[in-house]
Protein backbone atom coordinates (compact mmCIF):
# COMPACT_ATOMS: atom_id res chain seq x y z
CA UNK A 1 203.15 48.61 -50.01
CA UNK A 2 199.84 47.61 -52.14
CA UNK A 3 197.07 50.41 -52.30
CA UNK A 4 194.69 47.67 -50.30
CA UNK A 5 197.09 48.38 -47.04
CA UNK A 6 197.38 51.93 -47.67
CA UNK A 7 193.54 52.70 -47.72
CA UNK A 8 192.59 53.20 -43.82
CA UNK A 9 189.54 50.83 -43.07
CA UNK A 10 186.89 52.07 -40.72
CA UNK A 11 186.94 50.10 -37.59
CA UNK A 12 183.36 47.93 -38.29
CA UNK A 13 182.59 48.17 -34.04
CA UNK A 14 182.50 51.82 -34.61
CA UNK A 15 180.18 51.06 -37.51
CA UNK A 16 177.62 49.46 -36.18
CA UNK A 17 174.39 51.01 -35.02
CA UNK A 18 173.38 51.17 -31.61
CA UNK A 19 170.28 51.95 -29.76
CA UNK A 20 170.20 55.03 -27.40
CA UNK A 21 168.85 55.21 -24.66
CA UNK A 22 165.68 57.62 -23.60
CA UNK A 23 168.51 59.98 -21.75
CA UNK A 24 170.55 60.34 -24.96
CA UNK A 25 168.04 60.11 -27.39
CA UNK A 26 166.57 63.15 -26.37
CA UNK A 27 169.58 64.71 -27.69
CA UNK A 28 170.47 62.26 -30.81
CA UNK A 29 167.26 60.93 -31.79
CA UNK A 30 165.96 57.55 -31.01
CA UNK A 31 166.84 55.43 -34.20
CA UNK A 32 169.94 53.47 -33.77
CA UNK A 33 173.30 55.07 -34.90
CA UNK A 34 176.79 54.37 -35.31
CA UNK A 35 178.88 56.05 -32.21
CA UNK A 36 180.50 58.07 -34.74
CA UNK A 37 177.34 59.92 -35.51
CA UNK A 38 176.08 59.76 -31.82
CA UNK A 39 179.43 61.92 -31.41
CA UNK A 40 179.17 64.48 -34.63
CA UNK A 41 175.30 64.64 -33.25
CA UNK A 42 176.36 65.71 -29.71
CA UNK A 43 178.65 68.09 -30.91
CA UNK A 44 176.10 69.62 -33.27
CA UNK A 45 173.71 70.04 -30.11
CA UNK A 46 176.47 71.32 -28.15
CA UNK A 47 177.64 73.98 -30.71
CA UNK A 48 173.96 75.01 -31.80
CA UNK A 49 173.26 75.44 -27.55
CA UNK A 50 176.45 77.24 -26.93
CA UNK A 51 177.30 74.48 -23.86
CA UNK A 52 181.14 75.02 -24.76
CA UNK A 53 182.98 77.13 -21.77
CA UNK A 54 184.03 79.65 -23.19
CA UNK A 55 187.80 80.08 -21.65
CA UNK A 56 188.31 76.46 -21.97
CA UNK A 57 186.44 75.14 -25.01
CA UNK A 58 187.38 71.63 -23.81
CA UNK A 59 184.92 71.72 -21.49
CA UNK A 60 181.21 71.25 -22.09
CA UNK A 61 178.62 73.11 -20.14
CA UNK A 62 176.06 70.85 -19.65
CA UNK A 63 171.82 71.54 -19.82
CA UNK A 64 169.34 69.32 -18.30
CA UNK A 65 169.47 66.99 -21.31
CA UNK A 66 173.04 66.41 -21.29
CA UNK A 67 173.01 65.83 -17.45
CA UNK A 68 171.39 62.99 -17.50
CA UNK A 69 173.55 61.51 -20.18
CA UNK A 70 176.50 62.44 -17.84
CA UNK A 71 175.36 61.33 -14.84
CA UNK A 72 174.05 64.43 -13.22
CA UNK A 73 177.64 66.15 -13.77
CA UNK A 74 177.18 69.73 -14.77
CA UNK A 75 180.49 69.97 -16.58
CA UNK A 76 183.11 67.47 -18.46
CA UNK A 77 185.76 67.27 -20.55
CA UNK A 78 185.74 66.50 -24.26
CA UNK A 79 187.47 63.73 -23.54
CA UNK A 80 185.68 62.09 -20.65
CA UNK A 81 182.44 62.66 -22.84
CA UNK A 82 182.82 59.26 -24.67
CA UNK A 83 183.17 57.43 -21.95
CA UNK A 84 179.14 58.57 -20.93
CA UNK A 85 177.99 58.00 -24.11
CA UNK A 86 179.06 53.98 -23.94
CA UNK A 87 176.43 53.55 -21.02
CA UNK A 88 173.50 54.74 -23.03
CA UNK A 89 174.72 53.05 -26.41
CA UNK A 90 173.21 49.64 -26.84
């Protein structure tokens, strides 16, 4: 196998910068990022708020701000977190 196939290539959709909107740029910033950074950035505001439960640190606690990038929901899952985020990515 050539070192050219070995090296991992970063997926150039998850590259590209986007434009939050108002609801998550009050957490993010409003310049246009990559969704990789829109996540690391979400999870820096979650971890410097202390919004993880704390039995279940899967699940995020959310504040005012992220409720409205959730959709009013007051808790979610890690995993269900993305799928917010791509309706105020643009």
């Amino acid at each position: 196998m050539s070192e050219a196939k070995a090296a991992k290539k970063p997926n150039p959709a998850l590259m590209k910068p986007l434009q939050p909107s108002n609801e998550l740029a009050a957490v993010v910033g409003s310049s246009p990022l990559p969704r990789t950074e829109v996540v690391s950035k979400v999870w820096d505001y979650i971890k410097a708020n202390n919004l993880q439960n704390p039995e279940n640190k899967r699940k995020i606690l959310a504040d005012a701000k992220l409720q409205a990038v959730f959709g009013g929901k007051s808790k979610v899952s890690m995993f269900e977190m993305n799928k917010h985020f791509a309706q105020h990515l643009s």
